[in-house]
PDB file of N, CA and C in Angstrom:
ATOM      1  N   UNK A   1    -133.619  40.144 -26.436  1.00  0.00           N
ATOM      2  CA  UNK A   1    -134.545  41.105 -26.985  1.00  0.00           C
ATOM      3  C   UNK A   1    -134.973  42.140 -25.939  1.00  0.00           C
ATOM      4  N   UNK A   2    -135.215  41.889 -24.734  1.00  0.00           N
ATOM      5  CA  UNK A   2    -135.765  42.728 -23.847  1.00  0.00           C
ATOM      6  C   UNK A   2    -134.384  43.409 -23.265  1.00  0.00           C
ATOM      7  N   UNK A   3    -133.121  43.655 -23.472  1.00  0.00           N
ATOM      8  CA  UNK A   3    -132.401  44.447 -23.104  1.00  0.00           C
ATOM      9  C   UNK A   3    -132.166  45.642 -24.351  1.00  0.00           C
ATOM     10  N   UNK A   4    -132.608  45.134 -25.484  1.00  0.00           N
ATOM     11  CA  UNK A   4    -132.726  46.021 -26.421  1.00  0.00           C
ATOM     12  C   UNK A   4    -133.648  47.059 -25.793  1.00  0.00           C
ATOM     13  N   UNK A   5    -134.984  46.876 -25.616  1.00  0.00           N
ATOM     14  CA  UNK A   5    -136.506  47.521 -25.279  1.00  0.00           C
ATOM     15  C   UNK A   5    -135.360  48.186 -24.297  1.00  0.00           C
ATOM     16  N   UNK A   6    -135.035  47.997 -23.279  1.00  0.00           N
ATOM     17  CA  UNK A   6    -134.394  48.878 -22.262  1.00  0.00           C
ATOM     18  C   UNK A   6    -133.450  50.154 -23.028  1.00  0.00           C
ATOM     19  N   UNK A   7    -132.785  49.539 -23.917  1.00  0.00           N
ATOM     20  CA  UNK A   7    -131.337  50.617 -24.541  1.00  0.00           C
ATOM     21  C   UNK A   7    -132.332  51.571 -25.127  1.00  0.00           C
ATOM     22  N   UNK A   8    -133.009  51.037 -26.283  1.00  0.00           N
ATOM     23  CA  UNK A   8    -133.979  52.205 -26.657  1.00  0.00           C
ATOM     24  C   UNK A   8    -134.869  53.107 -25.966  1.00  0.00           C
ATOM     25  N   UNK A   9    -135.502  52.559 -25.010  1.00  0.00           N
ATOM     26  CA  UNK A   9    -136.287  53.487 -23.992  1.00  0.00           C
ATOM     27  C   UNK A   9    -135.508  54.578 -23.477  1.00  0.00           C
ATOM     28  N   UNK A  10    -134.190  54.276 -22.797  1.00  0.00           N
ATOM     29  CA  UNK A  10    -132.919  55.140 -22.614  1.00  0.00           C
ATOM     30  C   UNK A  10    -133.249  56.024 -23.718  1.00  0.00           C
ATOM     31  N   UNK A  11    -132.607  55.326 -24.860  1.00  0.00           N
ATOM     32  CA  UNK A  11    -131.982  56.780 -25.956  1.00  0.00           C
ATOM     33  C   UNK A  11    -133.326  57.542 -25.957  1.00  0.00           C
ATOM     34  N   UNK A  12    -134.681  56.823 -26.028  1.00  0.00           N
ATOM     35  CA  UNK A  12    -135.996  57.996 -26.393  1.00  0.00           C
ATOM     36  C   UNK A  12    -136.141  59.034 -25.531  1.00  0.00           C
ATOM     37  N   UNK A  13    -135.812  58.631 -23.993  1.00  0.00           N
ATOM     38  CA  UNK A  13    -136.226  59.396 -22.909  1.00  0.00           C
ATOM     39  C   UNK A  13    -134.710  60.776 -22.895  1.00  0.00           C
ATOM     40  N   UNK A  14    -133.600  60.217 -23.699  1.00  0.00           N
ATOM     41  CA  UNK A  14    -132.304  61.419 -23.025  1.00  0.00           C
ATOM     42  C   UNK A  14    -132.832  62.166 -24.795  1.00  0.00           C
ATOM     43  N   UNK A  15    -133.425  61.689 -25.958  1.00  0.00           N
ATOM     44  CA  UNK A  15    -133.001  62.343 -26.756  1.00  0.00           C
ATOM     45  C   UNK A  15    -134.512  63.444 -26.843  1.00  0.00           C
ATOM     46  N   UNK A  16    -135.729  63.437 -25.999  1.00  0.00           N
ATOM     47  CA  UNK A  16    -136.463  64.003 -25.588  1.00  0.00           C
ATOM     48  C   UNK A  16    -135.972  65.094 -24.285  1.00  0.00           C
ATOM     49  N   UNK A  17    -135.469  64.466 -23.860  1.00  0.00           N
ATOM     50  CA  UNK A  17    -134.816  65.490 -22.957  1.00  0.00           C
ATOM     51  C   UNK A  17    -134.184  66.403 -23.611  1.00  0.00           C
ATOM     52  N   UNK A  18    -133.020  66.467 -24.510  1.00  0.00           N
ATOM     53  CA  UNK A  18    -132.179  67.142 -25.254  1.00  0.00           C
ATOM     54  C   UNK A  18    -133.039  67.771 -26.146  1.00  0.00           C
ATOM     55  N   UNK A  19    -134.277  67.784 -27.106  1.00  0.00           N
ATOM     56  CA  UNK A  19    -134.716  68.494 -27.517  1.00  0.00           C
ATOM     57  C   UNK A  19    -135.540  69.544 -27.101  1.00  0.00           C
ATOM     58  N   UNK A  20    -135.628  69.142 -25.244  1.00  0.00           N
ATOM     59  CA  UNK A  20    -136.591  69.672 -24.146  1.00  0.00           C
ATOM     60  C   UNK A  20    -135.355  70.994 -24.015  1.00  0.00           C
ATOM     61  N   UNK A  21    -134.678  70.434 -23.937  1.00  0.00           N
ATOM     62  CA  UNK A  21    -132.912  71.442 -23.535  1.00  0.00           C
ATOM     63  C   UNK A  21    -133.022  72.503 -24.281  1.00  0.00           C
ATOM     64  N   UNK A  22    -133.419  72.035 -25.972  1.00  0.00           N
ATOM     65  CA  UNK A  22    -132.820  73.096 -26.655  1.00  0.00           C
ATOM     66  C   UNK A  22    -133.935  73.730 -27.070  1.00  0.00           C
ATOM     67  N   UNK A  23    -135.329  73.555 -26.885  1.00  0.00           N
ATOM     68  CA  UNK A  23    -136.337  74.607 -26.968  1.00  0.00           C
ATOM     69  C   UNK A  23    -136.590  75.345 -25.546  1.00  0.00           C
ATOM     70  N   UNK A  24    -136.001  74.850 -24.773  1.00  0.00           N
ATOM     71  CA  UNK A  24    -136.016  75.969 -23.693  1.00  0.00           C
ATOM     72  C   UNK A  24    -134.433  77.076 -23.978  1.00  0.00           C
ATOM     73  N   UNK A  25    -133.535  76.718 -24.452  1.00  0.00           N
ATOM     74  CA  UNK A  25    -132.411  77.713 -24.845  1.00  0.00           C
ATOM     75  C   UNK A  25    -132.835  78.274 -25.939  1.00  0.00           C
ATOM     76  N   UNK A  26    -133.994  77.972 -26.220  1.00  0.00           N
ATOM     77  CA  UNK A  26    -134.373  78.859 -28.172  1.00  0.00           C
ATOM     78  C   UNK A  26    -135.520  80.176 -26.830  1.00  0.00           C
ATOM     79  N   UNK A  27    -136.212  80.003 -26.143  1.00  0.00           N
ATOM     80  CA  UNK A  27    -136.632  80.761 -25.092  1.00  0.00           C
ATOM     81  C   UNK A  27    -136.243  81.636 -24.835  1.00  0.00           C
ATOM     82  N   UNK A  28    -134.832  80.944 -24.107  1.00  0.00           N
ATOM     83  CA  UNK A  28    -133.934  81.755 -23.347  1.00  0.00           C
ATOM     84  C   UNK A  28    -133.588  83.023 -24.670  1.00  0.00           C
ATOM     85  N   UNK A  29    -132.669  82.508 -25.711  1.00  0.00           N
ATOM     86  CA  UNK A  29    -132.668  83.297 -26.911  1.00  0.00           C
ATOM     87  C   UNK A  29    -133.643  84.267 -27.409  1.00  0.00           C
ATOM     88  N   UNK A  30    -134.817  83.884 -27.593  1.00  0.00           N
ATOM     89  CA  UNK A  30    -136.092  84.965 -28.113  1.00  0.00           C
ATOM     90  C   UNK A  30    -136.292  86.102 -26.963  1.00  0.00           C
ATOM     91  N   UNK A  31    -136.134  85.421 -25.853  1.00  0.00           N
ATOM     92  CA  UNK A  31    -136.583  86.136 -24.187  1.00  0.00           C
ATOM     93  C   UNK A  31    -137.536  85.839 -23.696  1.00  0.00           C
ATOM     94  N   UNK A  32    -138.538  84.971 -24.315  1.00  0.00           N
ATOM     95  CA  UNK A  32    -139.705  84.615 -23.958  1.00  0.00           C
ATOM     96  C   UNK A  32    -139.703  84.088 -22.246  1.00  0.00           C
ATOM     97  N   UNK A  33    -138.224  83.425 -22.173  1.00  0.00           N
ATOM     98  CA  UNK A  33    -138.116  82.829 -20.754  1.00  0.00           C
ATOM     99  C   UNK A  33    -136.843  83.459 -20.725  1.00  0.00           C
ATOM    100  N   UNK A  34    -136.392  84.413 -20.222  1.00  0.00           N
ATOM    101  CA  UNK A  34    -134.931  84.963 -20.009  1.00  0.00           C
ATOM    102  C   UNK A  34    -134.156  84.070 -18.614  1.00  0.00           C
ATOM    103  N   UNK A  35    -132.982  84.494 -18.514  1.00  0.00           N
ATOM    104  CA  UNK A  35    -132.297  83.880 -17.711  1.00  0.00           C
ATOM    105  C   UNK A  35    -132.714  81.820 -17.680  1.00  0.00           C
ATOM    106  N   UNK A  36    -132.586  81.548 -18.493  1.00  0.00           N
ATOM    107  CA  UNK A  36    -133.652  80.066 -18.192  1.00  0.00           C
ATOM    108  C   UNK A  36    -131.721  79.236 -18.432  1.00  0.00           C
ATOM    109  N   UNK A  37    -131.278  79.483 -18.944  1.00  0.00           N
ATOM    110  CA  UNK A  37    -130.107  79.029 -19.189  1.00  0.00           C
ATOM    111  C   UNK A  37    -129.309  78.956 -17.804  1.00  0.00           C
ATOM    112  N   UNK A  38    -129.284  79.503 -17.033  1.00  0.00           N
ATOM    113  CA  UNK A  38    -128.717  79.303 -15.117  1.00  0.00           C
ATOM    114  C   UNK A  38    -129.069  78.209 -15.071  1.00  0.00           C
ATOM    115  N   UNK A  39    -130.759  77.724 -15.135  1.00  0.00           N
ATOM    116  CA  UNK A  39    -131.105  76.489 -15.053  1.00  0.00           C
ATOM    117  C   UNK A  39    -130.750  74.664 -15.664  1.00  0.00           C
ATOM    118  N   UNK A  40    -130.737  75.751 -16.921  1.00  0.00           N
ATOM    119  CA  UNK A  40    -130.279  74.445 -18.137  1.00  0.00           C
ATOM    120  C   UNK A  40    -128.688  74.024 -17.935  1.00  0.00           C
ATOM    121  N   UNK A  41    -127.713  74.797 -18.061  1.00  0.00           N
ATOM    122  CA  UNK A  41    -126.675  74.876 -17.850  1.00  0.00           C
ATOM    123  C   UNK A  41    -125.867  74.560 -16.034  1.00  0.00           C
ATOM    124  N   UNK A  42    -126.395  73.753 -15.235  1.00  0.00           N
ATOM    125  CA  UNK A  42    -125.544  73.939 -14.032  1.00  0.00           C
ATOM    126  C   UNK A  42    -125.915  72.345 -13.701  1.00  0.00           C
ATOM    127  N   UNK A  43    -124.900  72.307 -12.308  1.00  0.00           N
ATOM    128  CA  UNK A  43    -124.456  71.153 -11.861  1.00  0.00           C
ATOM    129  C   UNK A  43    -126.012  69.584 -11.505  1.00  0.00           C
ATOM    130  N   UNK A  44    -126.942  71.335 -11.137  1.00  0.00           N
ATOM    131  CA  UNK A  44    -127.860  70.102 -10.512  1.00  0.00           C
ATOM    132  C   UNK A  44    -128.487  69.493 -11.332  1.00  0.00           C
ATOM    133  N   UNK A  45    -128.734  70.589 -13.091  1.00  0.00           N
ATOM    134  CA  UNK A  45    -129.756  69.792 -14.436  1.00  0.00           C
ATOM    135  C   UNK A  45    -128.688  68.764 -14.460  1.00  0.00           C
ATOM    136  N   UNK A  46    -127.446  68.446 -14.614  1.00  0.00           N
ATOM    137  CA  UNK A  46    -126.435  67.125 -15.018  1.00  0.00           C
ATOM    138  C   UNK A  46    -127.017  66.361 -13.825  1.00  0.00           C
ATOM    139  N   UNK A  47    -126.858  66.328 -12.942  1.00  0.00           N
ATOM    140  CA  UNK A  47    -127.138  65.049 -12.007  1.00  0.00           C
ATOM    141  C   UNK A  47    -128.428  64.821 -12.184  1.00  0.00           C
ATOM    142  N   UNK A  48    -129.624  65.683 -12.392  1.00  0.00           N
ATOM    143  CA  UNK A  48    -130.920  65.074 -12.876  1.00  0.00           C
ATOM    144  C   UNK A  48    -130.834  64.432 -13.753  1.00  0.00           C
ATOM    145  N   UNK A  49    -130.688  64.995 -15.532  1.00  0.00           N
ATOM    146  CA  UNK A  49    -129.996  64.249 -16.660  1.00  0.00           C
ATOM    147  C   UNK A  49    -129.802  62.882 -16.589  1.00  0.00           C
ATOM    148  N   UNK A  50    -128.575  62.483 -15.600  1.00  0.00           N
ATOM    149  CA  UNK A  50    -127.736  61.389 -15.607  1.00  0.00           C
ATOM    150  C   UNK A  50    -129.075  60.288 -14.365  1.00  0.00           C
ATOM    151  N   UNK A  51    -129.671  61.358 -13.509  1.00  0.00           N
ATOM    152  CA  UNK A  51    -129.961  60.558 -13.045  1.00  0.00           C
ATOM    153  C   UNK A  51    -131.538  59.633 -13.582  1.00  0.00           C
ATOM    154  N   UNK A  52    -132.311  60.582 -14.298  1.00  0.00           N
ATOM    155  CA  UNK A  52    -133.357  59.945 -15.005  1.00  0.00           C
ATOM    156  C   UNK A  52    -133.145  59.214 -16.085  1.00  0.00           C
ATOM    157  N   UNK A  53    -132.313  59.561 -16.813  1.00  0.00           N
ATOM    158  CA  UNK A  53    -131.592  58.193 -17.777  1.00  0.00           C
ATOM    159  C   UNK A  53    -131.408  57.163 -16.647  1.00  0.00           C
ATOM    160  N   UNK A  54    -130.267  56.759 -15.948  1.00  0.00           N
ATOM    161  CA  UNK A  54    -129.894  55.590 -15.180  1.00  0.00           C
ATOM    162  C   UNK A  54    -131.132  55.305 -14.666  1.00  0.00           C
ATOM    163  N   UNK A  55    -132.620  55.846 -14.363  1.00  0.00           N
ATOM    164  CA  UNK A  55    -133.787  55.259 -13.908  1.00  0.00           C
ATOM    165  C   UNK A  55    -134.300  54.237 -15.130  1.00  0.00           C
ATOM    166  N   UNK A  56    -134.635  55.157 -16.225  1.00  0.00           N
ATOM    167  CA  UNK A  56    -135.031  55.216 -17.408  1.00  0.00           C
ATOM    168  C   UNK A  56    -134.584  53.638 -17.989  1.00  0.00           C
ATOM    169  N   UNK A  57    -133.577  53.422 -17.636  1.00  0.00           N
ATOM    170  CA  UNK A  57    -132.898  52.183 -18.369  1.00  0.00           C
ATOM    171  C   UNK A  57    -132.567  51.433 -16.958  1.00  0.00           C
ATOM    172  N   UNK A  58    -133.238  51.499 -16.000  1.00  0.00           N
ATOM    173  CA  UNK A  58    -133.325  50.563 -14.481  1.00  0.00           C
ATOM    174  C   UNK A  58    -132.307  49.631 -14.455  1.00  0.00           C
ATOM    175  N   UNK A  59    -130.787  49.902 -15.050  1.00  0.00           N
ATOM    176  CA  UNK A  59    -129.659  48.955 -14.190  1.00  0.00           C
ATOM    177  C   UNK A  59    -129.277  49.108 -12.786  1.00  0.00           C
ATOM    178  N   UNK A  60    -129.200  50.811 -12.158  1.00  0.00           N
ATOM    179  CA  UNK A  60    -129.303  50.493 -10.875  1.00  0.00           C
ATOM    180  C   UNK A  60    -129.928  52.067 -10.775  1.00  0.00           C
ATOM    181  N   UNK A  61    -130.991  51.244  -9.331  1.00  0.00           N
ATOM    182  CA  UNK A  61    -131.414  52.172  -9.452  1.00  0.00           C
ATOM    183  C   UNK A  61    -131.483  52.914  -7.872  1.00  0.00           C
ATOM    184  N   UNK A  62    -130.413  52.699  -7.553  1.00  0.00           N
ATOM    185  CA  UNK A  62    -130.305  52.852  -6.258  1.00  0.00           C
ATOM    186  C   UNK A  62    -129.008  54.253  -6.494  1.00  0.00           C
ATOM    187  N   UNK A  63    -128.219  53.953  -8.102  1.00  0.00           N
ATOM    188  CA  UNK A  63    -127.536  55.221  -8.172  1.00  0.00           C
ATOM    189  C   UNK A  63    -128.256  55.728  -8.906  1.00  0.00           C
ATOM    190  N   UNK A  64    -129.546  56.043  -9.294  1.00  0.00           N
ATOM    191  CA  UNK A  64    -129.991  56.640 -10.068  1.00  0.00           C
ATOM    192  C   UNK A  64    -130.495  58.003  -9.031  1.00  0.00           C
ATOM    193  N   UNK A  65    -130.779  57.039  -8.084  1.00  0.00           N
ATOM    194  CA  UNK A  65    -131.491  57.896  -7.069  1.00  0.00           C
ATOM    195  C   UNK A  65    -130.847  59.019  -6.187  1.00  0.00           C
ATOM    196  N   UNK A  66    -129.267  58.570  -6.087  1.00  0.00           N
ATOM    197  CA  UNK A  66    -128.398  59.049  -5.621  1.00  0.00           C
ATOM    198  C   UNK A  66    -128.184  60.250  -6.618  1.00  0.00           C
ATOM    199  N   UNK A  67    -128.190  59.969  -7.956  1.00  0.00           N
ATOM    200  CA  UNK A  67    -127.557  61.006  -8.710  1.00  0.00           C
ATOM    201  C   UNK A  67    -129.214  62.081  -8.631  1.00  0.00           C
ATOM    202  N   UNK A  68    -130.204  61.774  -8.596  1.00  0.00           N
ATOM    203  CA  UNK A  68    -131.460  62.937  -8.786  1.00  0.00           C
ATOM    204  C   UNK A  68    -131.038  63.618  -7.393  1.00  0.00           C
ATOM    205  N   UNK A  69    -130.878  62.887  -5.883  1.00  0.00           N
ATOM    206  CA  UNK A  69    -130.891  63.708  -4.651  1.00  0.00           C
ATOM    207  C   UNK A  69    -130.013  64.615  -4.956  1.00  0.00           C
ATOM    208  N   UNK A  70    -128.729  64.189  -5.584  1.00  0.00           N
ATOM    209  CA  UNK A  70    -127.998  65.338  -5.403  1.00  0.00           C
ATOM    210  C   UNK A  70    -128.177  66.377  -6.666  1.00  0.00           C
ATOM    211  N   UNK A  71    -128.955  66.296  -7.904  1.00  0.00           N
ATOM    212  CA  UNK A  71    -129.361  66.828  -8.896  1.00  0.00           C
ATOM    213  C   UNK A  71    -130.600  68.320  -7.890  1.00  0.00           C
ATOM    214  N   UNK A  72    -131.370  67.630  -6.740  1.00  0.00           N
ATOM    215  CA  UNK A  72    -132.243  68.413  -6.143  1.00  0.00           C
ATOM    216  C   UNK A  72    -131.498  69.202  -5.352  1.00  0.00           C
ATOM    217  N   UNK A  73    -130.579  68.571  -4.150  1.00  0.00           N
ATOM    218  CA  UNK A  73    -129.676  69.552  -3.528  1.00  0.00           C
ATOM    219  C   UNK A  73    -128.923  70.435  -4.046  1.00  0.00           C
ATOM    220  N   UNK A  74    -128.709  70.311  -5.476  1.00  0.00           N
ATOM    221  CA  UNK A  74    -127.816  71.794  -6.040  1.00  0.00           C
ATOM    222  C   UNK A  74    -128.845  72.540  -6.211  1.00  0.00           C
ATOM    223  N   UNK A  75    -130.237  72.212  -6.780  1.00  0.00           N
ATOM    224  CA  UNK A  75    -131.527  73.229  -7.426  1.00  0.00           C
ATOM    225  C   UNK A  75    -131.583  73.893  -5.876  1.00  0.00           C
ATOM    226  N   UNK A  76    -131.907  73.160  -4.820  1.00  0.00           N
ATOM    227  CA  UNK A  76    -132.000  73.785  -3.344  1.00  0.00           C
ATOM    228  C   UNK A  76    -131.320  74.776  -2.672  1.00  0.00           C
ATOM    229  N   UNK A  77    -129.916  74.880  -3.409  1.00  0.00           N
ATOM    230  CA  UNK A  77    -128.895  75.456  -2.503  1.00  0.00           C
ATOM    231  C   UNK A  77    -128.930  76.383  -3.559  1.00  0.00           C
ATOM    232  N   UNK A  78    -129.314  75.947  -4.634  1.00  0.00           N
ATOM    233  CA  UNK A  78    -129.077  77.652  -5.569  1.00  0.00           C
ATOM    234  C   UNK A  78    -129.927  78.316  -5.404  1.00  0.00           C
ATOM    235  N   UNK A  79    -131.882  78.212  -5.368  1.00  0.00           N
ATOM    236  CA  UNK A  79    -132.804  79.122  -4.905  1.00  0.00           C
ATOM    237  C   UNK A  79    -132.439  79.516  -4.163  1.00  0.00           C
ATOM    238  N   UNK A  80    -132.590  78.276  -2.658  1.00  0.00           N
ATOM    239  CA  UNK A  80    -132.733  79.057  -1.161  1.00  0.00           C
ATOM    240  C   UNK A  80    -131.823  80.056  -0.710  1.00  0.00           C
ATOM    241  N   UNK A  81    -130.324  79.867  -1.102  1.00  0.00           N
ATOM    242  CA  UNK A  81    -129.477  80.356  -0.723  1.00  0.00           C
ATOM    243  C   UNK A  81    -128.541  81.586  -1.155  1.00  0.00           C
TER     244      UNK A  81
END
């Protein structure tokens, strides 16, 4: 029973995310937030994505962590640089 509670917590937290996704691309669309899609769309939102799910559902969470650092180092290298 309690690996169920885990699978579902997963799906609530990625399918909140995904509706987080697509009212910020309805934004991007109106213009209310222009350019917001660079953000939504690139390497480092996927490794965040992947990596707060794999938290979210705590099988490991040692790659979870791995996948957010490098989810931050792409956001880093795309501002700063």
């Amino acid at each position: 029973m309690e690996n169920r509670h885990h699978t579902n917590k997963g799906r609530i937290l990625l399918g909140m995310v995904l509706i987080g996704i697509g009212v910020l691309y309805a934004f991007d669309f109106f213009r209310i937030l222009p350019n917001i899609h660079t953000w939504i769309f690139s390497w480092g939102s996927l490794f965040l994505l992947i990596g707060v799910v794999n938290m979210a559902s705590k099988r490991r969470p040692l790659v979870a962590l791995v996948f957010i650092a490098a989810g931050i180092y792409f956001y880093v290298q795309q501002f700063l640089f």
